[in-house]
PDB file of N, CA and C in Angstrom:
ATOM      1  N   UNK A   1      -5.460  -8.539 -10.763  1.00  0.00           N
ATOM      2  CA  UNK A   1      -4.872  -8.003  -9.571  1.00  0.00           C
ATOM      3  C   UNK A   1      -4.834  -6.489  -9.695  1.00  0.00           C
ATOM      4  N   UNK A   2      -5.138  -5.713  -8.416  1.00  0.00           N
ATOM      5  CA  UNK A   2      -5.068  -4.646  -8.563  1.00  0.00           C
ATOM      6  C   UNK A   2      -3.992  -4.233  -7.763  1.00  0.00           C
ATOM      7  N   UNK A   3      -3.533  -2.832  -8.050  1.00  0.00           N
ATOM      8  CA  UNK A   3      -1.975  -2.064  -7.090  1.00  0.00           C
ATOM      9  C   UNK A   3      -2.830  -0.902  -6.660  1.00  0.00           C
ATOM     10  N   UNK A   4      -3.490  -0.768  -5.402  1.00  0.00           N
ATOM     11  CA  UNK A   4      -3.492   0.655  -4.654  1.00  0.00           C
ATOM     12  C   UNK A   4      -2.455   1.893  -4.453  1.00  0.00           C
ATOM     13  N   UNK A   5      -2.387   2.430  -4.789  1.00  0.00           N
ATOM     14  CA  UNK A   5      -1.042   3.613  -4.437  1.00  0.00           C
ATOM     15  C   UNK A   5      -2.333   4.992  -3.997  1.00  0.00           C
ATOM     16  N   UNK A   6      -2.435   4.825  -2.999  1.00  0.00           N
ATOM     17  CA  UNK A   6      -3.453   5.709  -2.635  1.00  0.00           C
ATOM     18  C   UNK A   6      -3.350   7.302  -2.848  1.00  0.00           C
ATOM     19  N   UNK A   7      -4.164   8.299  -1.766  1.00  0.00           N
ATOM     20  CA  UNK A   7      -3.668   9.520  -2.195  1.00  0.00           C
ATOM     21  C   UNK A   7      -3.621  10.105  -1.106  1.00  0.00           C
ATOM     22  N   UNK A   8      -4.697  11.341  -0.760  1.00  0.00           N
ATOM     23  CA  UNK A   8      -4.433  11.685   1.323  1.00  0.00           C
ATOM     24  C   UNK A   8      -5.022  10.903   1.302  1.00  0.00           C
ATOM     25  N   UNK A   9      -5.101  10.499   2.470  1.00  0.00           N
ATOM     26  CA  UNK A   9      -4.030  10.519   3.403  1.00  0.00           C
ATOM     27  C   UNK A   9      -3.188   9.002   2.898  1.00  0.00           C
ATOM     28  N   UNK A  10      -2.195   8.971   2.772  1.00  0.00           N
ATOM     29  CA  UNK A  10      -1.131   8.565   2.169  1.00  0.00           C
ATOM     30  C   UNK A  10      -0.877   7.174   3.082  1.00  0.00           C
ATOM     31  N   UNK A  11      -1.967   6.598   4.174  1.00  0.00           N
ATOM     32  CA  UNK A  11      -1.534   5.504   5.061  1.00  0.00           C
ATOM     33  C   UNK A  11      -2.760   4.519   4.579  1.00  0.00           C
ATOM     34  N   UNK A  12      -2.539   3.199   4.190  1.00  0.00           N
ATOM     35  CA  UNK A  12      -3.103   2.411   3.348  1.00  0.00           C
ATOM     36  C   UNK A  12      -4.417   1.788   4.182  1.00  0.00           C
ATOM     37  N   UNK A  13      -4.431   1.672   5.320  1.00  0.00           N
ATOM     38  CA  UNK A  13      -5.197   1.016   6.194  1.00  0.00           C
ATOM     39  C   UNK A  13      -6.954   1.999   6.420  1.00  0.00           C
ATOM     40  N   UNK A  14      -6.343   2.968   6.030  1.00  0.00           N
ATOM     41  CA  UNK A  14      -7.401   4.038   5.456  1.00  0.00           C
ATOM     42  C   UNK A  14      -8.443   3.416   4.326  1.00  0.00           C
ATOM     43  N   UNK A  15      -7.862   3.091   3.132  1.00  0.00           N
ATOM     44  CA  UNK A  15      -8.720   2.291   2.511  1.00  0.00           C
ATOM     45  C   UNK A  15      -8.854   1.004   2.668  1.00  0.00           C
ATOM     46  N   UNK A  16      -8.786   0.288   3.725  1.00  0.00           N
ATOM     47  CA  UNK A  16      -9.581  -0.753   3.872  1.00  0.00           C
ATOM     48  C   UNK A  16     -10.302  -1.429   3.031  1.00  0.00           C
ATOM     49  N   UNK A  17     -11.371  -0.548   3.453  1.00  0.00           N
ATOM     50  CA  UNK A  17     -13.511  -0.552   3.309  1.00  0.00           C
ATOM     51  C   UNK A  17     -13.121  -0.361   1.438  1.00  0.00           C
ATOM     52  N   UNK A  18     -12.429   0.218   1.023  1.00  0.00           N
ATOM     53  CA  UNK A  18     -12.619   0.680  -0.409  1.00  0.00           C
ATOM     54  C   UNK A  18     -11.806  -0.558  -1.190  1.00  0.00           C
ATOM     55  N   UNK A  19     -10.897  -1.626  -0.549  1.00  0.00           N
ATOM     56  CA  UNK A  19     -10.175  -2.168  -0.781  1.00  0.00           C
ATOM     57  C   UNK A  19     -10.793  -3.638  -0.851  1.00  0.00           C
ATOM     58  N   UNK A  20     -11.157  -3.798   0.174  1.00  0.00           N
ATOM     59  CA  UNK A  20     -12.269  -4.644   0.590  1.00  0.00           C
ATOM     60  C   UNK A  20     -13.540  -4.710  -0.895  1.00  0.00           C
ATOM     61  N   UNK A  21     -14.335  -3.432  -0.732  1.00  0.00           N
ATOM     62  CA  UNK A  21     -15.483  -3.674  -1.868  1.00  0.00           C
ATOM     63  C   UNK A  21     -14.895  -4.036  -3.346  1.00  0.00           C
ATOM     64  N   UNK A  22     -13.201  -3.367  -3.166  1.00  0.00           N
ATOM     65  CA  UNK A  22     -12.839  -3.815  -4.517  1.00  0.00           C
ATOM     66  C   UNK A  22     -12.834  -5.188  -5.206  1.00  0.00           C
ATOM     67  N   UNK A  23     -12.498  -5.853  -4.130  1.00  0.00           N
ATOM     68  CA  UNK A  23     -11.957  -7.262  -4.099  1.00  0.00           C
ATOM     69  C   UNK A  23     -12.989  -8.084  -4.189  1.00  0.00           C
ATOM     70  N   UNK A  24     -14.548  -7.348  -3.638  1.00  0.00           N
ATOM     71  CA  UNK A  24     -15.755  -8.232  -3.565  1.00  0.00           C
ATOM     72  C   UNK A  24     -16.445  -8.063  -5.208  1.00  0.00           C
ATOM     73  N   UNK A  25     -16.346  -7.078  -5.575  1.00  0.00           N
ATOM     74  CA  UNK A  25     -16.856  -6.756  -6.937  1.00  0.00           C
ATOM     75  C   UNK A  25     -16.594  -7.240  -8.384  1.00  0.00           C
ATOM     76  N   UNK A  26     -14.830  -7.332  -7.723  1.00  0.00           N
ATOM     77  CA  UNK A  26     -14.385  -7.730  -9.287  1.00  0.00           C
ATOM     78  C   UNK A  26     -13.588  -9.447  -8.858  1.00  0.00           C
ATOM     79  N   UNK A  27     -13.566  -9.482  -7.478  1.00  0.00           N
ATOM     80  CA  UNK A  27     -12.932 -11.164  -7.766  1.00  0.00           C
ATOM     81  C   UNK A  27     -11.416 -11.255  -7.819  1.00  0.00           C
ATOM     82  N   UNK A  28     -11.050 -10.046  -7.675  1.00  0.00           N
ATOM     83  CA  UNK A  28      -9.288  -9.867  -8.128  1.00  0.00           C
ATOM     84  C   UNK A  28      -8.846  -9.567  -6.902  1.00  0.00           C
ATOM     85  N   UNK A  29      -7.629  -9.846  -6.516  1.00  0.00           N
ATOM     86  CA  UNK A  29      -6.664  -9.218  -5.437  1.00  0.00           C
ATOM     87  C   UNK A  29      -6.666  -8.284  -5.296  1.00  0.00           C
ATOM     88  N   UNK A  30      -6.464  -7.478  -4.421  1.00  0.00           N
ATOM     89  CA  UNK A  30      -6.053  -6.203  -4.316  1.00  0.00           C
ATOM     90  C   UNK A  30      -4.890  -6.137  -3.231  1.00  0.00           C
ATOM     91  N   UNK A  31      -3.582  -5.024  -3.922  1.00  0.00           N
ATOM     92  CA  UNK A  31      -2.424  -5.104  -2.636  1.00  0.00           C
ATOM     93  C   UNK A  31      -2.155  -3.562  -2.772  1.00  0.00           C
ATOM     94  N   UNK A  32      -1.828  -3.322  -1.940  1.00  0.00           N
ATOM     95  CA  UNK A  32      -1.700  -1.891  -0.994  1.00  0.00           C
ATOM     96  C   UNK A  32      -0.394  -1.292  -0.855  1.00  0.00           C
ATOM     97  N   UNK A  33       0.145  -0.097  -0.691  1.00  0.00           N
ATOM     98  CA  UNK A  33       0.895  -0.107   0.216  1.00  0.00           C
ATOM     99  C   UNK A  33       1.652   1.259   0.224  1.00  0.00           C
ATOM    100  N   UNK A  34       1.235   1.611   1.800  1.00  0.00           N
ATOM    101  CA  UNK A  34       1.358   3.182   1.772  1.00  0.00           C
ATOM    102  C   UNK A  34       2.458   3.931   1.628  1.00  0.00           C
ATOM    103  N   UNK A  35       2.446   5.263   1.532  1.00  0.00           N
ATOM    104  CA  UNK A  35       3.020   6.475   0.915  1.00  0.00           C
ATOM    105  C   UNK A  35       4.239   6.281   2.076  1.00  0.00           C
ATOM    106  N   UNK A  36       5.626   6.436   1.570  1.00  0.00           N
ATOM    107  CA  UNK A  36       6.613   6.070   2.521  1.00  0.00           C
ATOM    108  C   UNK A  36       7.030   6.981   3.535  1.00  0.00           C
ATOM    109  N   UNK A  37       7.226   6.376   4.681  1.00  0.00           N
ATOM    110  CA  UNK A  37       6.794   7.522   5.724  1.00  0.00           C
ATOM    111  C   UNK A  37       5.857   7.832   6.132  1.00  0.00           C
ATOM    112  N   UNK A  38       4.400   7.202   5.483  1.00  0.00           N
ATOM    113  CA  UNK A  38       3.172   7.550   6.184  1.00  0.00           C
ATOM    114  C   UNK A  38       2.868   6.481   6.782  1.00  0.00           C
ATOM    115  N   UNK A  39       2.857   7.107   8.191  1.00  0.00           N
ATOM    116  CA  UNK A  39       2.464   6.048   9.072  1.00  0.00           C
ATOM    117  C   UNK A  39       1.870   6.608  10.584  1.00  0.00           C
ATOM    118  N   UNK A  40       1.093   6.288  10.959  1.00  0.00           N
ATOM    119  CA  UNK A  40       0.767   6.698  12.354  1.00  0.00           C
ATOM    120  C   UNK A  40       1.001   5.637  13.469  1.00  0.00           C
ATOM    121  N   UNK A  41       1.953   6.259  14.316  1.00  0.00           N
ATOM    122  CA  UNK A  41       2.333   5.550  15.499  1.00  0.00           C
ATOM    123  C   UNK A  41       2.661   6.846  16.942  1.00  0.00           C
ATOM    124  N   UNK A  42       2.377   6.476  17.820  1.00  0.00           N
ATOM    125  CA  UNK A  42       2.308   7.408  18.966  1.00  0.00           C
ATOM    126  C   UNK A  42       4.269   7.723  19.360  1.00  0.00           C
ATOM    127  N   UNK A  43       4.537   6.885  19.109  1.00  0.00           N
ATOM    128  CA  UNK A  43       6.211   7.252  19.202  1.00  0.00           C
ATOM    129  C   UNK A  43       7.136   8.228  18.466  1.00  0.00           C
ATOM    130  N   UNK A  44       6.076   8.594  16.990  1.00  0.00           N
ATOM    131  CA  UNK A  44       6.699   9.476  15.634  1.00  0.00           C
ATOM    132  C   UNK A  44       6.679  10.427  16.577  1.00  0.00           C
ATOM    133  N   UNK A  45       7.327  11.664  16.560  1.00  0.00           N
ATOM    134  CA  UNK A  45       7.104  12.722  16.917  1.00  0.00           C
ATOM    135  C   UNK A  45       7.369  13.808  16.319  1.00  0.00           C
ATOM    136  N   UNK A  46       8.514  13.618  15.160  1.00  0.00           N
ATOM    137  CA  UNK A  46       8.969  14.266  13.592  1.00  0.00           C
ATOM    138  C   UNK A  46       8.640  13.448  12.617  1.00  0.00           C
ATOM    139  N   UNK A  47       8.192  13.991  11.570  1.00  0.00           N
ATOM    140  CA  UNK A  47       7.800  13.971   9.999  1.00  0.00           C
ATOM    141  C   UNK A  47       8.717  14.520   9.280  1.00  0.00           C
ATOM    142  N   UNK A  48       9.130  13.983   8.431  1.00  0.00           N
ATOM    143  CA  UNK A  48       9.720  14.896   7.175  1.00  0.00           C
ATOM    144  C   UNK A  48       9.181  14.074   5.612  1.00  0.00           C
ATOM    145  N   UNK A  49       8.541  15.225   5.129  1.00  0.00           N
ATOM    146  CA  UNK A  49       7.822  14.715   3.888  1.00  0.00           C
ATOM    147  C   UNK A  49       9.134  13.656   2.936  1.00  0.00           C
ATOM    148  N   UNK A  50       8.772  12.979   2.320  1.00  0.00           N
ATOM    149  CA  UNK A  50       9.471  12.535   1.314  1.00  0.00           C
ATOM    150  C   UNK A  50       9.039  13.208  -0.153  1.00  0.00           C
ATOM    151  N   UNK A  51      10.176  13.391  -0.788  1.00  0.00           N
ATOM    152  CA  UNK A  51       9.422  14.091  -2.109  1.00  0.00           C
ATOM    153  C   UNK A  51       9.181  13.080  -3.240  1.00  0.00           C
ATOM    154  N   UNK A  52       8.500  13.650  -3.870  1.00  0.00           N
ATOM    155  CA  UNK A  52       7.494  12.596  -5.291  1.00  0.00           C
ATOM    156  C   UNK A  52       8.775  11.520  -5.774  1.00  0.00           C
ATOM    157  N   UNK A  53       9.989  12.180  -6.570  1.00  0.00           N
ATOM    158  CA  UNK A  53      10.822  11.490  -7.398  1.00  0.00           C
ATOM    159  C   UNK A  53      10.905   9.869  -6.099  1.00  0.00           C
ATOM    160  N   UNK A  54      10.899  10.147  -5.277  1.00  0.00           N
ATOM    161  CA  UNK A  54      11.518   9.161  -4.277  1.00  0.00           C
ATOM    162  C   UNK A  54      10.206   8.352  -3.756  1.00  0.00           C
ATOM    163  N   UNK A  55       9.006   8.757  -3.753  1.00  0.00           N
ATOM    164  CA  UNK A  55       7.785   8.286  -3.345  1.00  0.00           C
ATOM    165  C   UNK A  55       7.383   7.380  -4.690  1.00  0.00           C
ATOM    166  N   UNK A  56       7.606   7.674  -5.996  1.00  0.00           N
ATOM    167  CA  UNK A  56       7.365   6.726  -7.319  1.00  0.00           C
ATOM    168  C   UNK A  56       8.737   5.488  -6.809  1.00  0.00           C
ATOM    169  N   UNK A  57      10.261   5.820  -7.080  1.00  0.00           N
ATOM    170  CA  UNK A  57      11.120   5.288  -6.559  1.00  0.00           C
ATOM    171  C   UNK A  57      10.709   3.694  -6.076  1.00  0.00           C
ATOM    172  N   UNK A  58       9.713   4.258  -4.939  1.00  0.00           N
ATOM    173  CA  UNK A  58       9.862   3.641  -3.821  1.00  0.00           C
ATOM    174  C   UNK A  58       8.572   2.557  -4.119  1.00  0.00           C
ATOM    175  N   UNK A  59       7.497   2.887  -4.768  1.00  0.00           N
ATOM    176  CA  UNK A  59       6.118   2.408  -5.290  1.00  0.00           C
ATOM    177  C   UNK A  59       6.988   1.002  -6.460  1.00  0.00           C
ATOM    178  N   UNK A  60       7.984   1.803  -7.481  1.00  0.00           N
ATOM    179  CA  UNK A  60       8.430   0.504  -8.525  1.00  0.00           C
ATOM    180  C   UNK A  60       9.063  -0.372  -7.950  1.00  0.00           C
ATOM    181  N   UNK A  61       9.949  -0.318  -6.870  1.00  0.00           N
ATOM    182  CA  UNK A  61      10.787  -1.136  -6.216  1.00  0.00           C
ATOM    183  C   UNK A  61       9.984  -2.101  -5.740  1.00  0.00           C
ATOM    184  N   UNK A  62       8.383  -1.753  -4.806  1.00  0.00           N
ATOM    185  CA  UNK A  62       7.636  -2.692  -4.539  1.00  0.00           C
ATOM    186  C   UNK A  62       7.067  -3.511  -4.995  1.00  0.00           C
ATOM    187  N   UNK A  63       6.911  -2.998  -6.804  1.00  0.00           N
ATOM    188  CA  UNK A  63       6.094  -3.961  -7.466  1.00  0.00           C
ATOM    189  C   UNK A  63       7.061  -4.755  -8.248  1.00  0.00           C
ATOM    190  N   UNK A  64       8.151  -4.520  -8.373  1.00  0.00           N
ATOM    191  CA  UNK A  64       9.292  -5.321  -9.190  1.00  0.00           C
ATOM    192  C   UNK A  64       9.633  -6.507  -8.003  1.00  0.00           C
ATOM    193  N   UNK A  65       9.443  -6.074  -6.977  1.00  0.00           N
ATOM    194  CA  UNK A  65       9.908  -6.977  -5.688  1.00  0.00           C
ATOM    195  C   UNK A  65       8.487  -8.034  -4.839  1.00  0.00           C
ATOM    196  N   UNK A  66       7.146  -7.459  -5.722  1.00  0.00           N
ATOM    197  CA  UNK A  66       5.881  -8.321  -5.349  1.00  0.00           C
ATOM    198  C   UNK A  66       5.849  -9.205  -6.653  1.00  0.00           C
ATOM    199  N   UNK A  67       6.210  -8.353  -8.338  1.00  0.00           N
ATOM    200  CA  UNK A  67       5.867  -9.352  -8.805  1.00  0.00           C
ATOM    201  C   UNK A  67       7.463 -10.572  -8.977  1.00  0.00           C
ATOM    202  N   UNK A  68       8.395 -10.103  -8.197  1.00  0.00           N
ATOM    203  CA  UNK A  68       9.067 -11.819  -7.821  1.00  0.00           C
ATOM    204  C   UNK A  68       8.510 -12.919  -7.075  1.00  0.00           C
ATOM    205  N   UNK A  69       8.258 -11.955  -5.947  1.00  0.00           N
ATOM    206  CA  UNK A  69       8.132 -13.062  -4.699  1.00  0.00           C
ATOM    207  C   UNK A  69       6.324 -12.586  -4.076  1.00  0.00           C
ATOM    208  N   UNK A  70       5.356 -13.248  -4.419  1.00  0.00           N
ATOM    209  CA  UNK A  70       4.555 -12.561  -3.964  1.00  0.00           C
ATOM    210  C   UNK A  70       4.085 -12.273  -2.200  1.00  0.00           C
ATOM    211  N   UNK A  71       4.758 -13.278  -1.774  1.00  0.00           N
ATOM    212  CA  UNK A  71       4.737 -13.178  -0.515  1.00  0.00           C
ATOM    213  C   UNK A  71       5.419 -12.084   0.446  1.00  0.00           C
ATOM    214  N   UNK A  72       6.111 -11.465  -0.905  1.00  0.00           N
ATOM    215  CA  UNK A  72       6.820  -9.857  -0.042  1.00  0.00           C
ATOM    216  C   UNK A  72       6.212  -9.043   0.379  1.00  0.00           C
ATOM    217  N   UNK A  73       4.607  -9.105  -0.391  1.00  0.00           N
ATOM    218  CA  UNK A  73       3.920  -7.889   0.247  1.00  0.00           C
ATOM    219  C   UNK A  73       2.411  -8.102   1.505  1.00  0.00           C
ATOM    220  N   UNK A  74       3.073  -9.110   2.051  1.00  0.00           N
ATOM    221  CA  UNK A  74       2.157  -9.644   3.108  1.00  0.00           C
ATOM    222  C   UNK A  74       2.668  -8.912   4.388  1.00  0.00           C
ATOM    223  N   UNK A  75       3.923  -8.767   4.456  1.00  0.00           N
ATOM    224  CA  UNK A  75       4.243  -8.099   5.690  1.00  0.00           C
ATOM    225  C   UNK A  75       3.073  -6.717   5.937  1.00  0.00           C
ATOM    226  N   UNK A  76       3.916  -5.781   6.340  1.00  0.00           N
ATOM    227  CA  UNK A  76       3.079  -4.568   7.011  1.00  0.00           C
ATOM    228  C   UNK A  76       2.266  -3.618   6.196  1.00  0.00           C
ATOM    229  N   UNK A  77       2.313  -4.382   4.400  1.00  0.00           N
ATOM    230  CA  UNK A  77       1.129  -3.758   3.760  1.00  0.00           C
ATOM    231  C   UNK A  77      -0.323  -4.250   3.545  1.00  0.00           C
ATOM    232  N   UNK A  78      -1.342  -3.759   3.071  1.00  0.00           N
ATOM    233  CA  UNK A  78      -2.513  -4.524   3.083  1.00  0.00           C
ATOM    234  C   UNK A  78      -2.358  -5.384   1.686  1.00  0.00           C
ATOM    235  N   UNK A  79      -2.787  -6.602   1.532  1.00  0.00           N
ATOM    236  CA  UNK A  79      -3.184  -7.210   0.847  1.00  0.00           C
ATOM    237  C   UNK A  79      -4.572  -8.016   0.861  1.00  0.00           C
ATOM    238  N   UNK A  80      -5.696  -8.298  -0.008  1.00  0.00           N
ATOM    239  CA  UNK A  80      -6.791  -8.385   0.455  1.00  0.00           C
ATOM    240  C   UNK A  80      -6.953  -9.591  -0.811  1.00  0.00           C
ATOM    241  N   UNK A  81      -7.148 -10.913  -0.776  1.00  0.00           N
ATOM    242  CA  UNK A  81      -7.771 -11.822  -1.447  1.00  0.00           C
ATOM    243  C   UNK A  81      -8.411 -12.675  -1.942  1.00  0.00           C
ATOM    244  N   UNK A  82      -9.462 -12.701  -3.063  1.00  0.00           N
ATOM    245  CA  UNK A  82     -10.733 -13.126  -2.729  1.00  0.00           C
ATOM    246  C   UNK A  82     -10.822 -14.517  -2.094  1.00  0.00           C
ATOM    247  N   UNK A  83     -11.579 -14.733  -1.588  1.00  0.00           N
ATOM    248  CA  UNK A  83     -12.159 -15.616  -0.094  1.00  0.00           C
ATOM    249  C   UNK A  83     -12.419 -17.204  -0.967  1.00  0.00           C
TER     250      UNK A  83
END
């Protein structure tokens, strides 16, 4: 299984295509899930960066909380698994 924590642009749906070939190559899962606060929606109209200490924070919480329940990270992150 692989953990994406991407880089810019910081919204996961971006790597897709890169997420995708991962998953075809090596046979393994791949799960996603973007930089907090990055998100594009037509309603945002303020940003305020989140800083690093809180962006790692926020990355361990997900994987302590995927590797319980793996079905936690099906909601609104990408998860991609082989076919």
């Amino acid at each position: 299984m692989y953990f994406l924590f991407e880089g810019n642009p910081g919204i996961i749906e971006f790597y897709e295509h890169f997420a995708l070939e991962l998953n075809k190559s090596t046979g393994h899962s791949v799960v996603g899930i973007s930089h907090t606060g990055h998100l594009y929606h037509e309603s945002v109209k303020h940003w305020e960066p989140i800083d690093l200490k809180s962006q790692i924070a926020d990355k361990v919480k997900f994987i302590e909380q995927y590797m319980i329940d793996e079905n936690s990270a099906d909601d609104p992150k990408l998860r991609i698994d082989q076919d």
